[in-house]
Protein backbone atom coordinates (compact mmCIF):
# COMPACT_ATOMS: atom_id res chain seq x y z
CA UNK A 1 -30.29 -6.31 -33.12
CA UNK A 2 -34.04 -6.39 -33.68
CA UNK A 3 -36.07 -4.64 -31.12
CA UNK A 4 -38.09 -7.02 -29.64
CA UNK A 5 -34.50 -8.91 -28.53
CA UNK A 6 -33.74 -5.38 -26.40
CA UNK A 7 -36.63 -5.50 -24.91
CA UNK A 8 -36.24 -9.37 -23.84
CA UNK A 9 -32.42 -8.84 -22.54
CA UNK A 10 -33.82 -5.88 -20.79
CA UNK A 11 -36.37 -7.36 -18.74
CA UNK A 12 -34.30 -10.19 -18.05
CA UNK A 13 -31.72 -7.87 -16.37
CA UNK A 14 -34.62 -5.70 -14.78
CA UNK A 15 -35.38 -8.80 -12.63
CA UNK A 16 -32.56 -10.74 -11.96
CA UNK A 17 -31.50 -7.54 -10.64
CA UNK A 18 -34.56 -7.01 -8.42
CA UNK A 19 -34.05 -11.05 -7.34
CA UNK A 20 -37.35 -11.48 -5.95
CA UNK A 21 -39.27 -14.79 -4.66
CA UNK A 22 -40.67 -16.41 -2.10
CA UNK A 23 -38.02 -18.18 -0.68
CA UNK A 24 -35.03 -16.27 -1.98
CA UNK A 25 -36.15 -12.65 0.03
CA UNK A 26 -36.96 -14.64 3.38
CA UNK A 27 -34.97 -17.23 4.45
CA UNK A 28 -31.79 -16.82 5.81
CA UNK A 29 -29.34 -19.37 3.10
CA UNK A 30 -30.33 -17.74 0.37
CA UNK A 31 -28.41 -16.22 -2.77
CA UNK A 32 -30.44 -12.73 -2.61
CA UNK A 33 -27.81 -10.13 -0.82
CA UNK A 34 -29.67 -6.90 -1.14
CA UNK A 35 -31.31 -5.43 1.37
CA UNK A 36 -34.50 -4.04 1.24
CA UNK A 37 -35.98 -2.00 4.65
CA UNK A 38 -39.18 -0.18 5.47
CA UNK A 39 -39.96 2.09 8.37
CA UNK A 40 -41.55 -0.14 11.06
CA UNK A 41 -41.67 -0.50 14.59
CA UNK A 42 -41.68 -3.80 17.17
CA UNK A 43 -43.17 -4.11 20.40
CA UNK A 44 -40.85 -6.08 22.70
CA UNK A 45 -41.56 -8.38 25.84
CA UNK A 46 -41.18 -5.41 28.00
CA UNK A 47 -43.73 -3.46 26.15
CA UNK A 48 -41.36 -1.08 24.62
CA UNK A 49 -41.60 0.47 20.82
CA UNK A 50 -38.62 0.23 19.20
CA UNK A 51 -38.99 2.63 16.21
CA UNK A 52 -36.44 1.67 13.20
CA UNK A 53 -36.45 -0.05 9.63
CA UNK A 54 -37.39 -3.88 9.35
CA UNK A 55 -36.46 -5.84 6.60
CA UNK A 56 -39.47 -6.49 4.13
CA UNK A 57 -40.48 -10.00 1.71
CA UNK A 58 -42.61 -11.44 0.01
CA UNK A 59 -46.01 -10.79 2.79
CA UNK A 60 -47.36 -13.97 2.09
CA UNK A 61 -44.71 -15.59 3.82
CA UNK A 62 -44.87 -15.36 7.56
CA UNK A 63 -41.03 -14.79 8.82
CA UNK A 64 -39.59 -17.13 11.01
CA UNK A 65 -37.69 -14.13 12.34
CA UNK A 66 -38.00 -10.25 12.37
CA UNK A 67 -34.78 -8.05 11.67
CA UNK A 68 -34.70 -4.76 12.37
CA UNK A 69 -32.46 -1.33 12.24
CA UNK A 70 -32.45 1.66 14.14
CA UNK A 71 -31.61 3.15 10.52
CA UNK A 72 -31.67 2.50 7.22
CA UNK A 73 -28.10 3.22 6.72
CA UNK A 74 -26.72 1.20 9.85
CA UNK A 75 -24.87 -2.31 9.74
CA UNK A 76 -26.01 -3.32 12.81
CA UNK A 77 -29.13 -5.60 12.61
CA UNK A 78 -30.88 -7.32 14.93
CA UNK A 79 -33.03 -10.64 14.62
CA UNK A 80 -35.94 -10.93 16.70
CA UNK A 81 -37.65 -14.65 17.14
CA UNK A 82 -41.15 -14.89 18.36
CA UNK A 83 -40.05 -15.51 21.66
CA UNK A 84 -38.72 -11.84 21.73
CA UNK A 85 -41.39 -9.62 21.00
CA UNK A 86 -45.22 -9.15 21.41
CA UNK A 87 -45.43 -7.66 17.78
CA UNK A 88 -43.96 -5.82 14.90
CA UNK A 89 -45.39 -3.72 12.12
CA UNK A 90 -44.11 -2.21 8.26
CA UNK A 91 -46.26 -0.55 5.61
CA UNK A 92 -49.20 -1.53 6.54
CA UNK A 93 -48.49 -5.17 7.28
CA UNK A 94 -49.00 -6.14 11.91
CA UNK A 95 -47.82 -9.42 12.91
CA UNK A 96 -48.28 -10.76 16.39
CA UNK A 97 -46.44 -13.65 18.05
CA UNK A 98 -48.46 -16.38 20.02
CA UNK A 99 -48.00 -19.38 20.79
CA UNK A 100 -50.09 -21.96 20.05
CA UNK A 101 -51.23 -25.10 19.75
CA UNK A 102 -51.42 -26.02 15.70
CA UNK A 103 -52.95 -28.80 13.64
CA UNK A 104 -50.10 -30.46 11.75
CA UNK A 105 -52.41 -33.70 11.10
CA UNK A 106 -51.12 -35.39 7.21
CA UNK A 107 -53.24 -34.45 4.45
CA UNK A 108 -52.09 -36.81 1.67
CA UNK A 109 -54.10 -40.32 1.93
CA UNK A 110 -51.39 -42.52 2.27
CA UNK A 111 -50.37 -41.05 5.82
CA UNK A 112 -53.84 -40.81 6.43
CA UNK A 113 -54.24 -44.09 5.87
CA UNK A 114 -51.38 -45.26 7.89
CA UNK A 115 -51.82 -43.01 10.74
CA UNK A 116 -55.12 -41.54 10.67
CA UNK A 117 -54.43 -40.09 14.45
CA UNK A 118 -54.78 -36.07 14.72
CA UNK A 119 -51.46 -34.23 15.05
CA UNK A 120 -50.31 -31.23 17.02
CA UNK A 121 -47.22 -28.73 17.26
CA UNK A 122 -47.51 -26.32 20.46
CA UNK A 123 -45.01 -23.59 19.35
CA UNK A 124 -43.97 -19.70 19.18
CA UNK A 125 -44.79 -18.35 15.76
CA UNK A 126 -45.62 -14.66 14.28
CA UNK A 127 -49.13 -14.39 13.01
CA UNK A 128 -50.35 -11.71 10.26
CA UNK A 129 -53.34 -9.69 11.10
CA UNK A 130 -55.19 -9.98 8.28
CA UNK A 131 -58.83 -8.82 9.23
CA UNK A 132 -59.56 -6.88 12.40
CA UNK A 133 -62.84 -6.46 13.53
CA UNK A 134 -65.20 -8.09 16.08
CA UNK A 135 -63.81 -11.28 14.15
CA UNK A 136 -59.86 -11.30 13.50
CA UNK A 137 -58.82 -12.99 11.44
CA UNK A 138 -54.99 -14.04 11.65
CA UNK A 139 -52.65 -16.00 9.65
CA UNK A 140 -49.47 -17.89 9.45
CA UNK A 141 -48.29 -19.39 6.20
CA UNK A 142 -45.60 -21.80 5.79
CA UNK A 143 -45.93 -24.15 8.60
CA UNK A 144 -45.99 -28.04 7.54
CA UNK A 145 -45.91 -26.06 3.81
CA UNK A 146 -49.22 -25.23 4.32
CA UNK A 147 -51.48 -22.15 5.52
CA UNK A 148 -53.23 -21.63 8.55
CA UNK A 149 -55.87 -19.65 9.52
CA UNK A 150 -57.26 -18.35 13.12
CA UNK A 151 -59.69 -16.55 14.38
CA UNK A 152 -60.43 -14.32 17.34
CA UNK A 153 -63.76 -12.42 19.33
CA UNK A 154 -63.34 -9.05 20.25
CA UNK A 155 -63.16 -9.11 24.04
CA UNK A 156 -61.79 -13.06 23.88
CA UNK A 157 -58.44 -14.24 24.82
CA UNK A 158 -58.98 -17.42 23.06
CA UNK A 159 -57.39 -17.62 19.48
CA UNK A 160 -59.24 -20.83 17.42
CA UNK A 161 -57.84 -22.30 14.90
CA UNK A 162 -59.92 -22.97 11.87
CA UNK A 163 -59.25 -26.55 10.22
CA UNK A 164 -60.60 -28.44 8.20
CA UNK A 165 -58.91 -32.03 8.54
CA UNK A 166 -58.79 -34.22 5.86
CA UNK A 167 -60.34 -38.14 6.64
CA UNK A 168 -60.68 -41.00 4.39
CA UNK A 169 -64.45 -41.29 3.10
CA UNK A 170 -66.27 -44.16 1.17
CA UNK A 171 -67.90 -43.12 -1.60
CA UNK A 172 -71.34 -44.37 -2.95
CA UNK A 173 -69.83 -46.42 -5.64
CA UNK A 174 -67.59 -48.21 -3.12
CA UNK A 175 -64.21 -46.71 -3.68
CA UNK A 176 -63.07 -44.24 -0.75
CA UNK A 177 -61.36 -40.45 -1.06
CA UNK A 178 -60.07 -38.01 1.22
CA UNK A 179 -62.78 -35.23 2.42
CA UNK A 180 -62.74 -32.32 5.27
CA UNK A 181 -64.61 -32.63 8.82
CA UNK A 182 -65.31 -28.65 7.60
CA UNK A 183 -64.53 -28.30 11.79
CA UNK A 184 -63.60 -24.34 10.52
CA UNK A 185 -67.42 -23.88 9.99
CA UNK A 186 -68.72 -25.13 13.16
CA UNK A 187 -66.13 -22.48 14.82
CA UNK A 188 -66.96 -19.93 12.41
CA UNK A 189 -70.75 -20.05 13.25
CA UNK A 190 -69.61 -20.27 17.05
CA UNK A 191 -68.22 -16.17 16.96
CA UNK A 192 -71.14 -15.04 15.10
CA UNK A 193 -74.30 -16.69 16.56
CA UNK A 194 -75.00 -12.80 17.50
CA UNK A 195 -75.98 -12.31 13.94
CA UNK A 196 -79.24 -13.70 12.53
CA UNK A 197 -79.51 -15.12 8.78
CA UNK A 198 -75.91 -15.33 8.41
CA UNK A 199 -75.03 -19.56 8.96
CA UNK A 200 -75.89 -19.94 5.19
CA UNK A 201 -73.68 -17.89 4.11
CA UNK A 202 -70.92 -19.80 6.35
CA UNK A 203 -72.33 -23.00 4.88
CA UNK A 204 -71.28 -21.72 2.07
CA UNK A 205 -67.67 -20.55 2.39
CA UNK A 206 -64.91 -22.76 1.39
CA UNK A 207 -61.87 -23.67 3.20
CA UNK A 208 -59.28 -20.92 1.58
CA UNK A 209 -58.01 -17.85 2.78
CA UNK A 210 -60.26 -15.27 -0.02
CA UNK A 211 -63.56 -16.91 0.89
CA UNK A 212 -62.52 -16.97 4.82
CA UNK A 213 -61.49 -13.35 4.29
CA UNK A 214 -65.05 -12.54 2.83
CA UNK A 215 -67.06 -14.03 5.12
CA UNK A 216 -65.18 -12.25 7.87
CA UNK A 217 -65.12 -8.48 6.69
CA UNK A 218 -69.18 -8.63 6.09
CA UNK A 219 -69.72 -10.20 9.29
CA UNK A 220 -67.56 -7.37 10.87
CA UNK A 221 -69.11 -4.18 8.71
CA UNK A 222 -73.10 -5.88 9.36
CA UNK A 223 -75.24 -3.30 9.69
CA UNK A 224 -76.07 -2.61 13.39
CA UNK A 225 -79.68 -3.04 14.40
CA UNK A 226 -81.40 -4.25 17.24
CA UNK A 227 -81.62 -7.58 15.88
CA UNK A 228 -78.85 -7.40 14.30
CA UNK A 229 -79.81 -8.65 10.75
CA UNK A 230 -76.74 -9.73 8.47
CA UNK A 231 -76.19 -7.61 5.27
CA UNK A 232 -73.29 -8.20 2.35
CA UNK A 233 -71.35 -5.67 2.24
CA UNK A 234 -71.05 -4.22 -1.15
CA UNK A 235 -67.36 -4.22 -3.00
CA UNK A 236 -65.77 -0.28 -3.18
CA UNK A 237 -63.49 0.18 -6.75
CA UNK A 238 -60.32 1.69 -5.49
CA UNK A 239 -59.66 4.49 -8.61
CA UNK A 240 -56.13 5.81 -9.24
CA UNK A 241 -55.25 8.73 -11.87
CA UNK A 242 -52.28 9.82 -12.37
CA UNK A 243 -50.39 11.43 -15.36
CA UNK A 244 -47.31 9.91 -17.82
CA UNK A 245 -44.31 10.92 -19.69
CA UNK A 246 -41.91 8.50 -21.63
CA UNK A 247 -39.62 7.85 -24.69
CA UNK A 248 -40.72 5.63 -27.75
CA UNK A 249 -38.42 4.35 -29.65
CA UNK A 250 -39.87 2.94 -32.76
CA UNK A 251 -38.96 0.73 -36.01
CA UNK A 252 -40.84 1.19 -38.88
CA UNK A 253 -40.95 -2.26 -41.68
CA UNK A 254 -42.43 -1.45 -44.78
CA UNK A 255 -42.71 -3.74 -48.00
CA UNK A 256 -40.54 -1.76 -49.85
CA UNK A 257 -38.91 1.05 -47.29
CA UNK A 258 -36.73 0.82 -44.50
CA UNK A 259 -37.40 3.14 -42.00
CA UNK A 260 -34.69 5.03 -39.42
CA UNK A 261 -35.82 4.64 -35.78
CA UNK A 262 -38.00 7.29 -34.87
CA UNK A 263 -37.37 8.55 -31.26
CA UNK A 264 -40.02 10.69 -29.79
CA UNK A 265 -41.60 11.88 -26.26
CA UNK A 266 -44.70 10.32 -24.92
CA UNK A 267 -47.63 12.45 -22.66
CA UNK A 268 -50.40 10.83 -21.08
CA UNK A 269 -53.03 10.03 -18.48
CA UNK A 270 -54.66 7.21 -17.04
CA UNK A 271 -56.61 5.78 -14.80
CA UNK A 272 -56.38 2.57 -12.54
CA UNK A 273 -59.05 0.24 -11.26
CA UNK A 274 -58.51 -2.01 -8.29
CA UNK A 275 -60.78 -4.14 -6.33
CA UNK A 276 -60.25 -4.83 -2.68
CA UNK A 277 -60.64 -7.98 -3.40
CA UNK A 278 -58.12 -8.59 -5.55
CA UNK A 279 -55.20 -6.25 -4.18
CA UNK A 280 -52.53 -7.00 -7.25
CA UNK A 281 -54.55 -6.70 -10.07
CA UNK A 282 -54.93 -3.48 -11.31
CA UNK A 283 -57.24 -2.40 -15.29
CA UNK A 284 -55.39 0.16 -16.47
CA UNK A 285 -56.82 2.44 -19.01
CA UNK A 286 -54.33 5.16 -20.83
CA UNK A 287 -54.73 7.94 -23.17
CA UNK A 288 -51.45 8.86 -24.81
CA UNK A 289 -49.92 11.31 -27.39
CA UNK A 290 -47.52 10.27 -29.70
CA UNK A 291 -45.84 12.01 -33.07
CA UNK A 292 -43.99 10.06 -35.11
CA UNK A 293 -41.25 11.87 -37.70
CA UNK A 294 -38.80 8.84 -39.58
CA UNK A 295 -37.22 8.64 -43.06
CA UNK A 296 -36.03 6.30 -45.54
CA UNK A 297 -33.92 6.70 -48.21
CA UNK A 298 -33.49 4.82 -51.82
CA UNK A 299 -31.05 6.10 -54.51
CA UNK A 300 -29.65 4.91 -58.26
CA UNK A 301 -28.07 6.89 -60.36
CA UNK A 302 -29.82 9.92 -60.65
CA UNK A 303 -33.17 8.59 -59.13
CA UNK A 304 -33.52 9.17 -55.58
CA UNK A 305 -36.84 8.57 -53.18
CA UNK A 306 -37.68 9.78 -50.18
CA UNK A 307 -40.08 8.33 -48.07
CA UNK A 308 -41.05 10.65 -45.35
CA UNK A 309 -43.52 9.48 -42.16
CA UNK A 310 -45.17 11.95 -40.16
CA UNK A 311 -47.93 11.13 -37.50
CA UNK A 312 -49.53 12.29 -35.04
CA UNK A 313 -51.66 9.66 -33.14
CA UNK A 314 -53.91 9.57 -30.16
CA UNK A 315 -53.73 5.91 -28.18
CA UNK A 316 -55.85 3.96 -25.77
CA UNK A 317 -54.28 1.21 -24.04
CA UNK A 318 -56.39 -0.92 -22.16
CA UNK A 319 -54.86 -3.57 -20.25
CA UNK A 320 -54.77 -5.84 -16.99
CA UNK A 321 -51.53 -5.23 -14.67
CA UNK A 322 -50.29 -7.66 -11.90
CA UNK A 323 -48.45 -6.69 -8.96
CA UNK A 324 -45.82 -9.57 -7.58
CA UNK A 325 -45.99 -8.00 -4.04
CA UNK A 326 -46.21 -5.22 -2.06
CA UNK A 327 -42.85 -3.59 -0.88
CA UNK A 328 -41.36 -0.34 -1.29
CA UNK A 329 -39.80 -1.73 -4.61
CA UNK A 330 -42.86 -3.36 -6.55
CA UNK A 331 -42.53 -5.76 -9.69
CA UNK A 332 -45.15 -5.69 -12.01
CA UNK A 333 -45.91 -7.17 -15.46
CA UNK A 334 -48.33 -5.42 -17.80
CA UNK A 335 -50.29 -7.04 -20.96
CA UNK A 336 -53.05 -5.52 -22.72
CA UNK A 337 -53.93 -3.43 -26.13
CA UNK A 338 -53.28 -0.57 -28.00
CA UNK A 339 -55.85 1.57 -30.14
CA UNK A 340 -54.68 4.00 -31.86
CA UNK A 341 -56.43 6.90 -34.01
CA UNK A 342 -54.14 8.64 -36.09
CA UNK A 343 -55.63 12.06 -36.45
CA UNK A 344 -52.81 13.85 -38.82
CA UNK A 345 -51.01 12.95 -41.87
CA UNK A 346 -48.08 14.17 -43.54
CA UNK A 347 -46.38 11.52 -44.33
CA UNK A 348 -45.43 11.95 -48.31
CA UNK A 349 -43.06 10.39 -51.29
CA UNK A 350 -40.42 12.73 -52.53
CA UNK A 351 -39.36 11.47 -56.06
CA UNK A 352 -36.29 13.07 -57.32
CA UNK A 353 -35.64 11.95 -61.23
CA UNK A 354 -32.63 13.82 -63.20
CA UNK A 355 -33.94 17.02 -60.61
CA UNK A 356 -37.74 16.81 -62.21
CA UNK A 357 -38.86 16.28 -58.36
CA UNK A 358 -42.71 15.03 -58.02
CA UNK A 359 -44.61 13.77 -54.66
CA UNK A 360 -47.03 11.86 -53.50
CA UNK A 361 -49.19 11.36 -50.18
CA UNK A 362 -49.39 7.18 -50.36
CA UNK A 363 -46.27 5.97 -50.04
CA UNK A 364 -47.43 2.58 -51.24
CA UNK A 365 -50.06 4.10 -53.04
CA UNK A 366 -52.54 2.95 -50.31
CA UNK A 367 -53.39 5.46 -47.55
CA UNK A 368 -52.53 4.75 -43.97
CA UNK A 369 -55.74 3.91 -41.76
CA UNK A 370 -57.28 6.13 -39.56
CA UNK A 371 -57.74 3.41 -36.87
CA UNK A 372 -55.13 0.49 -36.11
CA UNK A 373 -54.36 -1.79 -33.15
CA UNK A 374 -52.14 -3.94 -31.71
CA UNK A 375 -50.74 -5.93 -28.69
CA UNK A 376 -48.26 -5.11 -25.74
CA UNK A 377 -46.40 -6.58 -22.72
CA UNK A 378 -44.36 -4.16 -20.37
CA UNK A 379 -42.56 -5.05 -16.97
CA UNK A 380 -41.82 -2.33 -14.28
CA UNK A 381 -41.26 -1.07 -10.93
CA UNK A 382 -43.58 0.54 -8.49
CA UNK A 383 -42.06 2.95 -6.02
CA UNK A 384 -44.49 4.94 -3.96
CA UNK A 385 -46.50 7.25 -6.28
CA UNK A 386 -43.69 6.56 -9.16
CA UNK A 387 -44.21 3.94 -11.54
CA UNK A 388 -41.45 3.15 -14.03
CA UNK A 389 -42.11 0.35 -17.49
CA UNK A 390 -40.45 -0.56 -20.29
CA UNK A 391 -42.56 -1.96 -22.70
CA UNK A 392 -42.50 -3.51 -26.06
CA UNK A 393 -45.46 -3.32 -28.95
CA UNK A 394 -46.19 -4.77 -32.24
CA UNK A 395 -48.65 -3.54 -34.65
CA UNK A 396 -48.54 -5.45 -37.85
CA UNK A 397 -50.06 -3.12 -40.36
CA UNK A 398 -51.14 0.51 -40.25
CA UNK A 399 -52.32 1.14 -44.07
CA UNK A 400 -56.05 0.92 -45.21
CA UNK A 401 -57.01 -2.90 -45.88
CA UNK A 402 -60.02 -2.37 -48.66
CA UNK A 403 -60.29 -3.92 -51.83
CA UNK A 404 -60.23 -0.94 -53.14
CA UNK A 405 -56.60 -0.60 -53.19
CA UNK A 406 -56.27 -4.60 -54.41
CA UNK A 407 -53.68 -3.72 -56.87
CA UNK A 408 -50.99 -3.25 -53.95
CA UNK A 409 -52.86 -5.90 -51.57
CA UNK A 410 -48.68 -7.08 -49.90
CA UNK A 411 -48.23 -3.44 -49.12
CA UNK A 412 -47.69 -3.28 -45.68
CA UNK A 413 -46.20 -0.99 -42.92
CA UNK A 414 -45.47 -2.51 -39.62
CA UNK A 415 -44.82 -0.73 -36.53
CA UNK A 416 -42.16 -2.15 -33.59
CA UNK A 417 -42.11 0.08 -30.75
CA UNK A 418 -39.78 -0.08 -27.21
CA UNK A 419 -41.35 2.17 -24.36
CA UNK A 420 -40.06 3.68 -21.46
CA UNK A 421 -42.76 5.39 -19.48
CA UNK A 422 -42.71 7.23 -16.20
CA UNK A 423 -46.13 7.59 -14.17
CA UNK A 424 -47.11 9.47 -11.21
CA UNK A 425 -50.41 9.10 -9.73
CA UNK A 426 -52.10 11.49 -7.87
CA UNK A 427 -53.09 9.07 -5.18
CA UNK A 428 -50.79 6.60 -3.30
CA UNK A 429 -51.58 3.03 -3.23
């Protein structure tokens, strides 16, 4: 079976194991059996911490119910609604319950049309903290299959809701569309009339959770004067090193040979950059070792070649990573490029004729290039500092291309390779 097929079967199985999604991880009717708990605590009615293991999703999903363990190992589970606790915490995810009046007005035109009436839910419901500050900001996703987003002043009981509800608008040409009574901004500018300068930039911010987010964390890290001037904060990269060891199992094609798998260890470092920003997206940057050593074999009669490879190579993998969601068990895909310098060459022909035995150092009678490249897509798992991928890579031809050597311009050697790499880092994230 051709490589690239293992490495297909293999990821399917990696994550139809892991069974993640959206829906499939919270709700209740659901196909997806294992559990998956984190240290955590809730806060009940009575004002008493109850220290244990709560069950963990997809975080950008607000659960319509908590359930907790005193231990990870224990059957017994208990569901708390909103109605039964003040709050509850894992990793570094706080949700609060309130209960509160919600927008639930339609926001397809039809309905408008038909019923263009604002609508209201008063209800119980568990609230992530997203931003804490002078300005919290707090949301709920999943009511009405749609998010919503509140905010709160530092020394206020009152929780606002920002909306933005849509209304049926005629154009200038005569026709009419939906548009927002932007209602979110007029709030917005409300809890932060103590800072001058910054209502343009709330003009400015659109009705969705990253430019909300934005908005909030520079109002709440503005530097502190007397008048209180608003500043933007600046973005902080989040760096991660860490150091790698792995298995690469390789197939070599060749125009005339055909290569055993070569099997050898992989060492490495790297280094990770993350903006706050954008907490799943990770530009990885590697520098790995890799010696290749595989044979192949062709025989008739007395005439027998040997076609040995022997590399040593020095790669740089630059590539962009994607995290699915933060748990104790993370999914990730991987996709990026691979440089490689091969700094040491002994590969050679062995040409054994009636026992007159002659070699070569071109086994095509081209060299192989000092630089090649190619492409590669890995999938993995992220547990604490531990990071574990199997990836798959193609380079199509590692010999010299020059004109030069135009008298064996279909000789090729192409390089398959399955990887499984290990990686700690030296900082948690």
């Amino acid at each position: 079976m051709k490589i690239r097929y293992i490495f297909l079967i293999t990821c399917v199985l990696m994550f139809s194991e892991l069974g993640f999604g959206q829906k499939n991880i919270l709700t209740e009717d659901n196909s997806f059996r294992r559990t998956f708990f984190e240290k955590g605590w809730v806060i009940t009615n009575n004002d008493d911490t109850l220290k244990g293991f709560i069950f963990f999703g997809y975080i950008e999903v607000t659960p319509e119910f908590v359930r907790f363990k005193n231990s990870e190992s224990s059957n017994d589970e208990i569901r708390f609604k909103p109605e039964d606790i003040l709050e509850f915490k894992f990793a570094n995810n706080i949700f609060v319950s309130k209960k509160l009046t919600i927008d639930v007005s339609p926001s397809d035109y039809d309905e408008i049309k038909s019923n263009p009436e604002q609508k209201t839910s008063t209800k119980t419901i568990f609230l992530k903290k997203q931003v804490q500050g002078r300005v919290s900001l707090l949301v709920h996703y999943g009511i009405d299959e749609r998010n919503h987003y509140f905010a709160q002043k530092e020394g206020d009981t009152t929780i606002y809701e920002l909306t933005n509800r849509m209304r049926i608008k005629e154009s200038s040409s005569g026709g009419t569309g939906l548009a927002g009574d932007n209602k979110y901004l007029g709030i917005l500018s409300f809890l932060m009339s103590d800072v001058k300068d910054i209502q343009t930039t709330i003009n400015k911010t659109k009705f969705k959770l990253s430019s909300i987010e934005e908005l909030i964390s520079d109002y709440n890290v503005t530097s502190t004067t007397n008048d209180k001037v608003y500043s933007i904060r600046k973005e902080e990269i989040k760096l991660i090193s860490g150091i790698q060891i792995g298995l690469s199992s390789s197939i070599y094609n060749a125009s005339v040979y055909t290569f055993s798998n070569s099997n050898t260890p992989i060492l490495g470092l790297y280094l990770k950059f993350q903006l706050p920003r954008f907490q799943r997206l990770f530009f990885n940057n590697e520098l790995q070792y890799i010696s290749y050593d595989t044979k192949s074999y062709y025989k008739l009669n007395n005439y027998v070649e040997t076609a040995e490879l022997k590399l040593k190579n020095i790669e740089y993998n630059p590539s962009l990573r994607f995290n699915f969601f933060h748990s104790k068990f993370t999914p990730y895909v991987n996709l990026g490029l691979f440089l490689v310098l091969n700094f040491q060459d002994n590969s050679k022909l062995i040409i054994n004729n009636n026992n007159i035995i002659s070699t070569r150092n071109n086994l095509l009678g081209v060299p192989l290039s000092a630089f090649s490249k190619g492409v590669f897509a890995g999938v993995g798992i992220a547990f604490k500092r531990l990071d574990f991928e199997i990836r798959y890579s193609k380079n199509q031809n590692i010999l010299e291309k020059s004109n030069v050597y135009y008298g064996n311009k279909n000789a090729f050697i192409s390089v398959q390779s399955v990887n499984c790499i290990l990686s700690y880092s030296f900082k948690s994230y």
